[in-house]
PDB file of N, CA and C in Angstrom:
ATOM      1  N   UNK A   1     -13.272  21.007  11.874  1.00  0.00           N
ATOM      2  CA  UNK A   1     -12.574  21.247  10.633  1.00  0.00           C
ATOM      3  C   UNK A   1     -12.707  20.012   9.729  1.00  0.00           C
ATOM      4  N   UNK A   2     -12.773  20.496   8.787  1.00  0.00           N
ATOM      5  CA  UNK A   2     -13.301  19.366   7.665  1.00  0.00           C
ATOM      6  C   UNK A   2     -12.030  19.013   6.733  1.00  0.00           C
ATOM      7  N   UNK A   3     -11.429  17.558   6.297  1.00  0.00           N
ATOM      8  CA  UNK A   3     -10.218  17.693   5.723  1.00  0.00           C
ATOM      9  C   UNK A   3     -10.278  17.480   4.565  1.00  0.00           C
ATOM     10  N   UNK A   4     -10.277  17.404   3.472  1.00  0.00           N
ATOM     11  CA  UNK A   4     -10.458  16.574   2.025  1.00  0.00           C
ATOM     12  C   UNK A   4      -9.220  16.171   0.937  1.00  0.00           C
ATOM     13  N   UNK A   5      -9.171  16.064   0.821  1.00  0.00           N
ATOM     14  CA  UNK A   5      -8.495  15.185  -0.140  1.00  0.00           C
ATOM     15  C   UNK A   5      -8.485  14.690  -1.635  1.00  0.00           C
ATOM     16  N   UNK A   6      -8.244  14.683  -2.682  1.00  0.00           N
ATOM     17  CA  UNK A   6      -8.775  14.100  -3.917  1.00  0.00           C
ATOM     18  C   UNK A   6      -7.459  13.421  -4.287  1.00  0.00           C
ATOM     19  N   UNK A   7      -7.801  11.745  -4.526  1.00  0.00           N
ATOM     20  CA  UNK A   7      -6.885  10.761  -4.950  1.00  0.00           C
ATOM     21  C   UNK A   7      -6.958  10.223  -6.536  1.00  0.00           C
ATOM     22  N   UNK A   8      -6.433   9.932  -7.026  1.00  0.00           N
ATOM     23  CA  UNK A   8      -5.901   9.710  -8.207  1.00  0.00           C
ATOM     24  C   UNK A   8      -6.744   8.350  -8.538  1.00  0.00           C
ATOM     25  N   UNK A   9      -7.156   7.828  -9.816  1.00  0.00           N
ATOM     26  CA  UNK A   9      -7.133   6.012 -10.001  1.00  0.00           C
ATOM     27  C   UNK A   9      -6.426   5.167  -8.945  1.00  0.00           C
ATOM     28  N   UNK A  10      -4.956   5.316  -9.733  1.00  0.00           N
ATOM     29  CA  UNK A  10      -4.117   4.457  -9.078  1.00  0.00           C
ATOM     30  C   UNK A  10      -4.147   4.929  -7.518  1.00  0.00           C
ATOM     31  N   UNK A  11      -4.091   5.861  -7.059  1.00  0.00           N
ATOM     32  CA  UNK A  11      -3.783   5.714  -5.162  1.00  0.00           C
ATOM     33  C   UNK A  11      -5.084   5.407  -4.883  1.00  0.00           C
ATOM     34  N   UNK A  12      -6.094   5.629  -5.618  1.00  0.00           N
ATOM     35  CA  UNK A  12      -7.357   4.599  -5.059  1.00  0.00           C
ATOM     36  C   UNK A  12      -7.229   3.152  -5.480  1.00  0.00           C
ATOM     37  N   UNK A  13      -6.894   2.594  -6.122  1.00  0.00           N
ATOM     38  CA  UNK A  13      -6.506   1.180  -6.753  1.00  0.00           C
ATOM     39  C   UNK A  13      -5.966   0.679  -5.214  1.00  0.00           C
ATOM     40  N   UNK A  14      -4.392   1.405  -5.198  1.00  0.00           N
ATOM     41  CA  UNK A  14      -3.681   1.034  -3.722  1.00  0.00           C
ATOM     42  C   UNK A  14      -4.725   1.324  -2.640  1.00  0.00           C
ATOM     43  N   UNK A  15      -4.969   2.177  -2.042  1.00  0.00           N
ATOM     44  CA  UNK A  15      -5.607   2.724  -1.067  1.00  0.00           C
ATOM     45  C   UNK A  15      -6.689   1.684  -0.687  1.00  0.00           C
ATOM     46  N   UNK A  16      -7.563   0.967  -1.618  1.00  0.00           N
ATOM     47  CA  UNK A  16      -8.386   0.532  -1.072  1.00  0.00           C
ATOM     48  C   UNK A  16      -8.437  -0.809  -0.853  1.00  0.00           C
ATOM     49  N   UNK A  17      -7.421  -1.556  -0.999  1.00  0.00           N
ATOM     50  CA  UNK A  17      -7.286  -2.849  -0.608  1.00  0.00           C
ATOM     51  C   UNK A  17      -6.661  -2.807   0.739  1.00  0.00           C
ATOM     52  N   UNK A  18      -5.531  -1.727   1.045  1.00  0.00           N
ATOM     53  CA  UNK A  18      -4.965  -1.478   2.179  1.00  0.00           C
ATOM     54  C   UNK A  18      -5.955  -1.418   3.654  1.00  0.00           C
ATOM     55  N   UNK A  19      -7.148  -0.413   3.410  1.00  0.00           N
ATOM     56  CA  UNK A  19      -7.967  -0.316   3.941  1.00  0.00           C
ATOM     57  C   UNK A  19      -9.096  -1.197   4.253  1.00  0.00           C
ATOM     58  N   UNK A  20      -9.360  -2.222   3.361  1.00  0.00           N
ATOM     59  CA  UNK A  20     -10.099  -3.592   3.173  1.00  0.00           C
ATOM     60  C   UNK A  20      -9.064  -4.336   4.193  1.00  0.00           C
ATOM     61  N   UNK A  21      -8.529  -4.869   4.481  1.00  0.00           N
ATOM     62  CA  UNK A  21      -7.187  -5.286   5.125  1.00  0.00           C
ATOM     63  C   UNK A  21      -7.278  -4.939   6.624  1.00  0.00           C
ATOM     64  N   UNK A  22      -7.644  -3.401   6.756  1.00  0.00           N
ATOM     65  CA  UNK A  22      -7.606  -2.964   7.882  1.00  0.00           C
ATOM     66  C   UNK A  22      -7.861  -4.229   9.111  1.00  0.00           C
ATOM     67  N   UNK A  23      -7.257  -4.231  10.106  1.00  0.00           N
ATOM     68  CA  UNK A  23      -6.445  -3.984  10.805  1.00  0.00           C
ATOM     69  C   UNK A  23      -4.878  -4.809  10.749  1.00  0.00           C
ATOM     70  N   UNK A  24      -5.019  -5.483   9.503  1.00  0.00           N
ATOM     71  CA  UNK A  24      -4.032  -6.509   9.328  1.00  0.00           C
ATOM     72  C   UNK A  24      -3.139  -6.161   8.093  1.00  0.00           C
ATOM     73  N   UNK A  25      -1.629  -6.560   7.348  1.00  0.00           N
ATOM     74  CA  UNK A  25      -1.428  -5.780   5.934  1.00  0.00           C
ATOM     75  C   UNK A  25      -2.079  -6.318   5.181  1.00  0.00           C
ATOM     76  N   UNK A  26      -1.721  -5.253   3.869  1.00  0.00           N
ATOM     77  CA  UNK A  26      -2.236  -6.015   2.658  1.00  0.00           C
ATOM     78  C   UNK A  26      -1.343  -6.740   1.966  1.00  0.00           C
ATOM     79  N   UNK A  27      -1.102  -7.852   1.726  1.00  0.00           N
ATOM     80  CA  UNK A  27      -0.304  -8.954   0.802  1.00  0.00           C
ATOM     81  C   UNK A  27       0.359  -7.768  -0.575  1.00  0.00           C
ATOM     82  N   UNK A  28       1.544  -7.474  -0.970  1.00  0.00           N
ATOM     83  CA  UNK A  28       1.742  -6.984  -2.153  1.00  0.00           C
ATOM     84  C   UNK A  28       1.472  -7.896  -3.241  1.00  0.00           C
ATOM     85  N   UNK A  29       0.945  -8.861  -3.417  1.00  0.00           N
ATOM     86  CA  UNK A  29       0.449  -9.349  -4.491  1.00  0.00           C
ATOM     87  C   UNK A  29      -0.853  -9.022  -4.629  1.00  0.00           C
ATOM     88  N   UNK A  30      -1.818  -8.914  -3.626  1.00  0.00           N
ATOM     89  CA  UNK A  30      -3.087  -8.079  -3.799  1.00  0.00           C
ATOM     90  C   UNK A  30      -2.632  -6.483  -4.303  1.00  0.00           C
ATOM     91  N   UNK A  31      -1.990  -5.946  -3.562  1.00  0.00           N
ATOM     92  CA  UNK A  31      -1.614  -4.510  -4.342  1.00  0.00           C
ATOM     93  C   UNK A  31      -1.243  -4.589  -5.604  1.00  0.00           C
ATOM     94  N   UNK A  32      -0.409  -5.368  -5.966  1.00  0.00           N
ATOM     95  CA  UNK A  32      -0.060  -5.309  -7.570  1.00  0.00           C
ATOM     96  C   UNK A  32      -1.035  -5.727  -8.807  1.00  0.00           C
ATOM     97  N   UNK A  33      -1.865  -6.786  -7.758  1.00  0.00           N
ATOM     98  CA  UNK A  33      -3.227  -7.074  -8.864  1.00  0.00           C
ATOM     99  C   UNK A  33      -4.309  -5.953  -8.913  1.00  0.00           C
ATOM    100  N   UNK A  34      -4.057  -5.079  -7.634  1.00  0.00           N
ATOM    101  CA  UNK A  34      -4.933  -4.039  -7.526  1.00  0.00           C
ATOM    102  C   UNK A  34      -4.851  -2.818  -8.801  1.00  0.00           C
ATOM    103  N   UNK A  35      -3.500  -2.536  -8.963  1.00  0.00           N
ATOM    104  CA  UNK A  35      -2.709  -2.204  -9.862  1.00  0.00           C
ATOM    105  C   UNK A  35      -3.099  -2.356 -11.788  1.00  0.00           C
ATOM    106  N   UNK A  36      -2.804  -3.272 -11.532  1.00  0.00           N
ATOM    107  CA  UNK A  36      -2.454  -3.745 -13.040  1.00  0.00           C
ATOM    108  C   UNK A  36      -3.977  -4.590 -13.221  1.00  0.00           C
ATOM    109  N   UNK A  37      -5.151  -5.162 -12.712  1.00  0.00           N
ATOM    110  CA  UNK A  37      -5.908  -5.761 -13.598  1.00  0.00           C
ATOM    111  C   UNK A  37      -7.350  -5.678 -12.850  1.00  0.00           C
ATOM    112  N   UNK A  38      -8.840  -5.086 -13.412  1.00  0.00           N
ATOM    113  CA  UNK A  38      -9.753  -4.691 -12.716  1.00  0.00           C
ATOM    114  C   UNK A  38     -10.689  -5.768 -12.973  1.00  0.00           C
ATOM    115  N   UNK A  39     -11.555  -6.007 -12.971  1.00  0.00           N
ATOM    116  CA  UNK A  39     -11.626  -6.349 -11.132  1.00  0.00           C
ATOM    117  C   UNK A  39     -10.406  -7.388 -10.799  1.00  0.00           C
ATOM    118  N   UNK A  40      -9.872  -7.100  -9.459  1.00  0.00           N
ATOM    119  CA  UNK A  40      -8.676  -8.037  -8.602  1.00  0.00           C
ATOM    120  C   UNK A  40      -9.796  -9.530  -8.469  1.00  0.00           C
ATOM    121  N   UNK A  41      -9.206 -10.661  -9.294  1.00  0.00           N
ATOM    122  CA  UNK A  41      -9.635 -11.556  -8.699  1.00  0.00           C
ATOM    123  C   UNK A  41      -8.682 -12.731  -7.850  1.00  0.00           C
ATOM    124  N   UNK A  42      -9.412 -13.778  -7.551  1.00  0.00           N
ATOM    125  CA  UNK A  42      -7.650 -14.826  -6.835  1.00  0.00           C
ATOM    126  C   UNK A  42      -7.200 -15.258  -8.041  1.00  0.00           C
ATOM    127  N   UNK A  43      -7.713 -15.019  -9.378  1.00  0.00           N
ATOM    128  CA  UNK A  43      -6.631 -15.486 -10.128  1.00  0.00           C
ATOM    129  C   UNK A  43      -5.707 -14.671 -10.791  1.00  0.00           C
ATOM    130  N   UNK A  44      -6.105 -13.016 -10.792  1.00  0.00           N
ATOM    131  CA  UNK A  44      -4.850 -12.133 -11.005  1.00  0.00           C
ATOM    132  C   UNK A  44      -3.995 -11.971 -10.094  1.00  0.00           C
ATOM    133  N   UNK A  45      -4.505 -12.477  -8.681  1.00  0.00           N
ATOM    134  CA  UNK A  45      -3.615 -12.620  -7.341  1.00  0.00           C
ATOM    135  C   UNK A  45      -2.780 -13.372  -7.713  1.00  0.00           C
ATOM    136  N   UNK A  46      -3.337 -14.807  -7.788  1.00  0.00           N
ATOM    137  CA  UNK A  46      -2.145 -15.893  -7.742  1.00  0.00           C
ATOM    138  C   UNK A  46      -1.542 -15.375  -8.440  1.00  0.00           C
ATOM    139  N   UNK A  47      -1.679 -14.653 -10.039  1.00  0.00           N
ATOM    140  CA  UNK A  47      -0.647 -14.611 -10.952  1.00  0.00           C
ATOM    141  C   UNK A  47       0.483 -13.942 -10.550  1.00  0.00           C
ATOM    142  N   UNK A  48       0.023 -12.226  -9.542  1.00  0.00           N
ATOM    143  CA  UNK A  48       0.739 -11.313  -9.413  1.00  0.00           C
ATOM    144  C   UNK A  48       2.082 -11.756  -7.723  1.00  0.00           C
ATOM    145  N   UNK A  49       1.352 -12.894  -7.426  1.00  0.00           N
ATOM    146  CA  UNK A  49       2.166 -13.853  -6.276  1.00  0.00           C
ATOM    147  C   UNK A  49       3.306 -14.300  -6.994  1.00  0.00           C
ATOM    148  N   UNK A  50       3.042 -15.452  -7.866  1.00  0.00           N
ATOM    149  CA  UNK A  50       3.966 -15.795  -9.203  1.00  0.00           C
ATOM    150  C   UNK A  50       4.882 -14.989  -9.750  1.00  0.00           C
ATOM    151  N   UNK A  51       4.147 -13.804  -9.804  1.00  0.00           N
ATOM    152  CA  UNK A  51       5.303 -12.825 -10.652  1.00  0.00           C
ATOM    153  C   UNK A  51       5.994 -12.709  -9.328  1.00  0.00           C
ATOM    154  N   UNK A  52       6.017 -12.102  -8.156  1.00  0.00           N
ATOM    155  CA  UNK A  52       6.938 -11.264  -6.862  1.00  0.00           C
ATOM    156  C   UNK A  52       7.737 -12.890  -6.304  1.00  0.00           C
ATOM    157  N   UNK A  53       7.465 -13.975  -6.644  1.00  0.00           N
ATOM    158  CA  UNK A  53       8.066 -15.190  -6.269  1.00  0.00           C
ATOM    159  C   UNK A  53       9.146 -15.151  -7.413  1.00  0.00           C
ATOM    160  N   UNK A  54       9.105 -15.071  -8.297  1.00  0.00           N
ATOM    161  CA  UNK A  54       9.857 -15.345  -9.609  1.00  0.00           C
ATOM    162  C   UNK A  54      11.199 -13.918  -9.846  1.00  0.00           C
ATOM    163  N   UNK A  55      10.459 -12.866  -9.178  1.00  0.00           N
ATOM    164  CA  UNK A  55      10.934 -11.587  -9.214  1.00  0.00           C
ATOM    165  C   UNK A  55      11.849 -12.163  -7.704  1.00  0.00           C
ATOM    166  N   UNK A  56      12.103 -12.625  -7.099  1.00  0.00           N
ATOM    167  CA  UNK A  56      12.441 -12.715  -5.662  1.00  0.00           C
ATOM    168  C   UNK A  56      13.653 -13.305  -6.006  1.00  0.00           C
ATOM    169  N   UNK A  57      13.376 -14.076  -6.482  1.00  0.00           N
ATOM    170  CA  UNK A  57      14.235 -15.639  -7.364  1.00  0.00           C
ATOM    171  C   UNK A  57      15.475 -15.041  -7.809  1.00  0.00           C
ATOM    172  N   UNK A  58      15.074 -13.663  -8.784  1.00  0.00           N
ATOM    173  CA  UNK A  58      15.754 -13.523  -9.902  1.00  0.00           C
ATOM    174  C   UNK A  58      16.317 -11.944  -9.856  1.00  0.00           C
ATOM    175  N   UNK A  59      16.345 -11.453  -8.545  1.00  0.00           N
ATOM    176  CA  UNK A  59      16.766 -10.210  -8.220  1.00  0.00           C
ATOM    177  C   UNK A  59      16.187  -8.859  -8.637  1.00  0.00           C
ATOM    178  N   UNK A  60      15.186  -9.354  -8.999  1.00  0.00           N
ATOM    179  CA  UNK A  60      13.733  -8.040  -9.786  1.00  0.00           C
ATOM    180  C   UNK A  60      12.795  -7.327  -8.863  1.00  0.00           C
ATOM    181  N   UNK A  61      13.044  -8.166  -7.477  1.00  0.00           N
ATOM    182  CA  UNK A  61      11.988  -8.149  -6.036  1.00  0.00           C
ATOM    183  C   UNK A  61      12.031  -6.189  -6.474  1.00  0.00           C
ATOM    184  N   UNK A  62      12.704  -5.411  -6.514  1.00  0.00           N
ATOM    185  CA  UNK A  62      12.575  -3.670  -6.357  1.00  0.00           C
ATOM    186  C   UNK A  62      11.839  -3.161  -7.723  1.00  0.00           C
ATOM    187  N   UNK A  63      12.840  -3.922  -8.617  1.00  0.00           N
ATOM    188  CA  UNK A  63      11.813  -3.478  -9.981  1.00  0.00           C
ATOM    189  C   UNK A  63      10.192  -4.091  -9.934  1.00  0.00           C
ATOM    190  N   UNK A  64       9.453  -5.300  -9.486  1.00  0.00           N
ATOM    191  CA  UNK A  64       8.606  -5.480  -9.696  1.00  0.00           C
ATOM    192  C   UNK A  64       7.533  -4.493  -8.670  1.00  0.00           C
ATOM    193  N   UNK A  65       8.221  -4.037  -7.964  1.00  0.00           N
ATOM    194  CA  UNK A  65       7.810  -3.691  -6.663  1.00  0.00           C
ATOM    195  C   UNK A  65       7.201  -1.443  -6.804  1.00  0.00           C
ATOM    196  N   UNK A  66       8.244  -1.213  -8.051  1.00  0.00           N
ATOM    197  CA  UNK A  66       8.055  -0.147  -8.208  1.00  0.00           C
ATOM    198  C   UNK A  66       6.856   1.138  -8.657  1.00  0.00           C
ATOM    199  N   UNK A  67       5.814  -0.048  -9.075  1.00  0.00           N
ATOM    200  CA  UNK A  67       4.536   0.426  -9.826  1.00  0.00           C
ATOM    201  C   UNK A  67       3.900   1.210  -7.936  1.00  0.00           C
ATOM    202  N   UNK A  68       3.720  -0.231  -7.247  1.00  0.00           N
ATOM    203  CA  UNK A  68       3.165   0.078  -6.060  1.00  0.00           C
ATOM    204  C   UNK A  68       3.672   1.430  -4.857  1.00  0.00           C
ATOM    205  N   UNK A  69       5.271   1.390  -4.971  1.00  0.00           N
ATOM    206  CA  UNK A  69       5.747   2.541  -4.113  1.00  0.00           C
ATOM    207  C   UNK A  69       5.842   3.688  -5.181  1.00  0.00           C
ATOM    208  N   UNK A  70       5.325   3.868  -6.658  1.00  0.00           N
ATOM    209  CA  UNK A  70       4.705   5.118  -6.607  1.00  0.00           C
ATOM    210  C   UNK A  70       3.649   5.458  -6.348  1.00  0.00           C
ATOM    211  N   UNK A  71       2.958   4.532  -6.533  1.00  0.00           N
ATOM    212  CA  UNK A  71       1.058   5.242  -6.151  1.00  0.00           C
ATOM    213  C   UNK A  71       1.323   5.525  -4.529  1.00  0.00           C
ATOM    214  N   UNK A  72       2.360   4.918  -3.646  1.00  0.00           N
ATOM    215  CA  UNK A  72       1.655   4.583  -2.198  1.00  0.00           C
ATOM    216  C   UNK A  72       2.810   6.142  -1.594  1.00  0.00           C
ATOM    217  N   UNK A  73       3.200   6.624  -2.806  1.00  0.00           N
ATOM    218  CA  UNK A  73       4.356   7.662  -1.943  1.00  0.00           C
ATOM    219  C   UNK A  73       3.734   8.973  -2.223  1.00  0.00           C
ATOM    220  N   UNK A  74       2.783   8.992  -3.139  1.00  0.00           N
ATOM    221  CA  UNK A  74       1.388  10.220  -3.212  1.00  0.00           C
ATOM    222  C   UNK A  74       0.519  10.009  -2.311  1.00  0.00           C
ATOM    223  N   UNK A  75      -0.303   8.543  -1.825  1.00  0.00           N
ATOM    224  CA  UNK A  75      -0.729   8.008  -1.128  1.00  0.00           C
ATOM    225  C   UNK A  75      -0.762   8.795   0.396  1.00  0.00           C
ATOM    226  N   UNK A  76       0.872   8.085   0.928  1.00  0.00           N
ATOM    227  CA  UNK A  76       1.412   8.575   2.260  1.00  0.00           C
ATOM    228  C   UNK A  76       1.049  10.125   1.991  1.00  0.00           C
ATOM    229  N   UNK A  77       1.421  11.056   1.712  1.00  0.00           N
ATOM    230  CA  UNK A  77       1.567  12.517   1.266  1.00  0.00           C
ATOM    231  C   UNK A  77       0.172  12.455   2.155  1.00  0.00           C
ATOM    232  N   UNK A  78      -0.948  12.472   0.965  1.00  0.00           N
ATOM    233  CA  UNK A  78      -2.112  12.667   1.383  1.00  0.00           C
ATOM    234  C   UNK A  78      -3.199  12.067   2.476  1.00  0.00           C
ATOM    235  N   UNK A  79      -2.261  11.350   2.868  1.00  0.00           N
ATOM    236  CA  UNK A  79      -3.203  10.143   3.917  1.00  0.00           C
ATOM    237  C   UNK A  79      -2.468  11.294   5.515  1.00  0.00           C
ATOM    238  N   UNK A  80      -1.262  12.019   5.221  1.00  0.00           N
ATOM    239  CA  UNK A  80      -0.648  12.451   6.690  1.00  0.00           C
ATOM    240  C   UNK A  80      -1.330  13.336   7.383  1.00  0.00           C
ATOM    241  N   UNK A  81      -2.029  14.323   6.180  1.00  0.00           N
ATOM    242  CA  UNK A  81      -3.201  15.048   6.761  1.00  0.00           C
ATOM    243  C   UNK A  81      -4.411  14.937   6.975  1.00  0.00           C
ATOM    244  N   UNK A  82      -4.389  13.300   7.429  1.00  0.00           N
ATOM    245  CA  UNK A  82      -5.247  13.047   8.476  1.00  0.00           C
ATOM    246  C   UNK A  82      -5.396  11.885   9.638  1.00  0.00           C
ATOM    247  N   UNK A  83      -3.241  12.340   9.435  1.00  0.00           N
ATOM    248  CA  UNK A  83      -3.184  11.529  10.659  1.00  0.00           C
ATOM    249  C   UNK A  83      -2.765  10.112  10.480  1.00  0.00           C
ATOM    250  N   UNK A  84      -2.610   9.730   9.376  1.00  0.00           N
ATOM    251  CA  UNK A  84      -2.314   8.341   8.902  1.00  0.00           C
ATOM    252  C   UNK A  84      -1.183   7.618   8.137  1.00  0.00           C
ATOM    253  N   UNK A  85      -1.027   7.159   8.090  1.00  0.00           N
ATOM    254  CA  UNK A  85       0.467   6.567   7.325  1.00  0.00           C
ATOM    255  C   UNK A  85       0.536   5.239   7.121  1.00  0.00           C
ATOM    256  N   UNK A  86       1.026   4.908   5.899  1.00  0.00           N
ATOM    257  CA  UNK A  86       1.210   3.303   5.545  1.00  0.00           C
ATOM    258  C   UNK A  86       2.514   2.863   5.669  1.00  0.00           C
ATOM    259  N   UNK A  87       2.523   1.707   6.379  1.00  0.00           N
ATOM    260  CA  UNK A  87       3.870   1.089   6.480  1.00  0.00           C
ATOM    261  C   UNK A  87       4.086  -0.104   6.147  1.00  0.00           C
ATOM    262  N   UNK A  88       5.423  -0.105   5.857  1.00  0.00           N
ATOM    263  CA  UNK A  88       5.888  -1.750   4.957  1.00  0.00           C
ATOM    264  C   UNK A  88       5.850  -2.655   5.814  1.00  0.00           C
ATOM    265  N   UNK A  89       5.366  -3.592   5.068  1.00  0.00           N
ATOM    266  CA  UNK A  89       5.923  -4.991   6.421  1.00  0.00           C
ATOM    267  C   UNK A  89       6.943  -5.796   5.373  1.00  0.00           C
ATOM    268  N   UNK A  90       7.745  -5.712   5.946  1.00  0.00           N
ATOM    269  CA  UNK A  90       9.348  -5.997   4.919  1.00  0.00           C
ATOM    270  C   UNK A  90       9.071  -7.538   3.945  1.00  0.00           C
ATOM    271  N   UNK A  91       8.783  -7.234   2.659  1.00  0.00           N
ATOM    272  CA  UNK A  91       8.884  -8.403   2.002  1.00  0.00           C
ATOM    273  C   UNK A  91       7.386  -9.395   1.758  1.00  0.00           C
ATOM    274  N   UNK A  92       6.487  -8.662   2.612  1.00  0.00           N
ATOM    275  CA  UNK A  92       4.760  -9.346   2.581  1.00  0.00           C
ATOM    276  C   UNK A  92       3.538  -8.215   2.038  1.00  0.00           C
ATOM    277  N   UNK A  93       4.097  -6.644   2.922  1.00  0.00           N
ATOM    278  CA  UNK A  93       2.653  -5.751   2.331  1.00  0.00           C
ATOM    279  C   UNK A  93       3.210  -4.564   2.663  1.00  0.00           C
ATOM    280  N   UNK A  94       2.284  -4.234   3.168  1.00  0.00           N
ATOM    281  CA  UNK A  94       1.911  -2.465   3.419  1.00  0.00           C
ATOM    282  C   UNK A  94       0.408  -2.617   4.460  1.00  0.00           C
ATOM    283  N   UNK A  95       0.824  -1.675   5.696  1.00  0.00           N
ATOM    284  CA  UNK A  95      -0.592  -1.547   6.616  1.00  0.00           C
ATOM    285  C   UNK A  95      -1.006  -0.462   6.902  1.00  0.00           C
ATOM    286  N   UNK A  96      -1.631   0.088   7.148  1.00  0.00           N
ATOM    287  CA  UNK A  96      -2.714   1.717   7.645  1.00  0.00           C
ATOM    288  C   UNK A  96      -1.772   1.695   8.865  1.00  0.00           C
ATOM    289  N   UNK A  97      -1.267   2.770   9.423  1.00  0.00           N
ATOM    290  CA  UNK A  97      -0.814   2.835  10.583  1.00  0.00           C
ATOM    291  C   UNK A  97      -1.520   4.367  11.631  1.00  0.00           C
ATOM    292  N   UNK A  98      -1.219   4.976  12.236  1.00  0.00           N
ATOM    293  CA  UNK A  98      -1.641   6.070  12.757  1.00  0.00           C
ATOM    294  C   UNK A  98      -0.279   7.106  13.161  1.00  0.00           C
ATOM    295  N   UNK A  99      -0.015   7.995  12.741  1.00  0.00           N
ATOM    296  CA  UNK A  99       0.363   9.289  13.196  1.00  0.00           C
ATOM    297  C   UNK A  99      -0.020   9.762  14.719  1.00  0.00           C
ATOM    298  N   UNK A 100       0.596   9.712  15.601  1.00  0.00           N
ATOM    299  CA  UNK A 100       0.821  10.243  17.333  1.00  0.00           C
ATOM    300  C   UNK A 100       1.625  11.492  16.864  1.00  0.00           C
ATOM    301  N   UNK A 101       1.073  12.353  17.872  1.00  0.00           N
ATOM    302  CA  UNK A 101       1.810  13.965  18.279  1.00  0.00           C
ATOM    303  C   UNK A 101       2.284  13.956  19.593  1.00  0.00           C
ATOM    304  N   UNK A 102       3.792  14.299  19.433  1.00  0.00           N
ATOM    305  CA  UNK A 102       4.272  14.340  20.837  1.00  0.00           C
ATOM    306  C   UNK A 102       4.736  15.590  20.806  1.00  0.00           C
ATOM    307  N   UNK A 103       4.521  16.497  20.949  1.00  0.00           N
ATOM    308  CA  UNK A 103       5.340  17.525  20.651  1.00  0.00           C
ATOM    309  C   UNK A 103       5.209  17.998  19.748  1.00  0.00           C
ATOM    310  N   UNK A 104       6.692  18.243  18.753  1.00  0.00           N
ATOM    311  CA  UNK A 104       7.302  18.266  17.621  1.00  0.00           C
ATOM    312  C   UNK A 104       7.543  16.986  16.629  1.00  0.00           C
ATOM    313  N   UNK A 105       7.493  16.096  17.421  1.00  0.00           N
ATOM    314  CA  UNK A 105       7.396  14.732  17.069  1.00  0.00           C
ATOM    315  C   UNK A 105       6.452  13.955  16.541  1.00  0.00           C
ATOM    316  N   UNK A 106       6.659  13.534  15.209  1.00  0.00           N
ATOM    317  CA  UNK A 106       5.415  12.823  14.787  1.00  0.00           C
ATOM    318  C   UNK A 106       5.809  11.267  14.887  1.00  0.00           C
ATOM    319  N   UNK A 107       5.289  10.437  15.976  1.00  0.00           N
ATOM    320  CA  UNK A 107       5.387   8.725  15.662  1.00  0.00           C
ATOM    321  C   UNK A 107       4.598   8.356  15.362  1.00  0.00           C
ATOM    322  N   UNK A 108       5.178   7.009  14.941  1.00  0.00           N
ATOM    323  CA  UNK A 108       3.954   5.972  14.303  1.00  0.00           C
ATOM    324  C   UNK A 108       3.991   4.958  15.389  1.00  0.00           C
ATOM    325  N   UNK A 109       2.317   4.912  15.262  1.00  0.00           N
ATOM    326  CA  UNK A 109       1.831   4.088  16.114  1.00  0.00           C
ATOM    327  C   UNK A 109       0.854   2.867  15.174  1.00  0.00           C
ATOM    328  N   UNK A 110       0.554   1.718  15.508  1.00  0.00           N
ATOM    329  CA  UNK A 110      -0.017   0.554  14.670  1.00  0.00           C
ATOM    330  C   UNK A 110      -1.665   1.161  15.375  1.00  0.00           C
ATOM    331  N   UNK A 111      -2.649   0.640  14.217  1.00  0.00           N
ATOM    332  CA  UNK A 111      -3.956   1.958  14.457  1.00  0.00           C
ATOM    333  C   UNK A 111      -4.274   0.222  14.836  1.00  0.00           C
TER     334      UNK A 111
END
């Protein structure tokens, strides 16, 4: 069975740094430069580091954070049917994880 999928700009923007990353997360300052400025270089990084440091500082850490958990919540949707799922690493990124069937039970397992 063949699965397909069609992703958007932005969940490819997210999607593919996550996956570049693979097996380790992706930094949300790479996601947000992924985001907001093409091509991602280390100097829209550093900037977008700067901004989530400053945002951290100043109680903005959710608002700055919000561009990324919409692309990545269409993302998840479409990544489940095939088994996959992204998960936060509290306060640093987001990683590829894997979907296990136990049953009725769907866990996550680190791929």
């Amino acid at each position: 069975m063949v699965l397909d999928q069609q992703f958007s700009i932005n969940e490819l923007r997210i999607l593919e740094p996550i996956l570049q990353a693979f097996p380790h997360y992706c930094p949300y300052e790479v996601l947000l430069a992924s985001l907001s400025s093409a091509p991602v270089t280390g100097s829209s990084v550093a900037r977008c580091r700067q901004r989530l440091l400053e945002a951290q500082g100043s109680q903005r850490w959710q608002q700055e954070l919000r561009p990324i958990r919409r692309a990545l919540s269409s993302v998840r949707s479409k990544l489940h049917r095939f088994g996959l799922e992204i998960s936060n690493v509290r306060e640093r990124g987001c990683s590829l994880t894997c979907l296990t069937y136990d049953g009725d039970m769907a866990q996550r397992e680190v791929v």
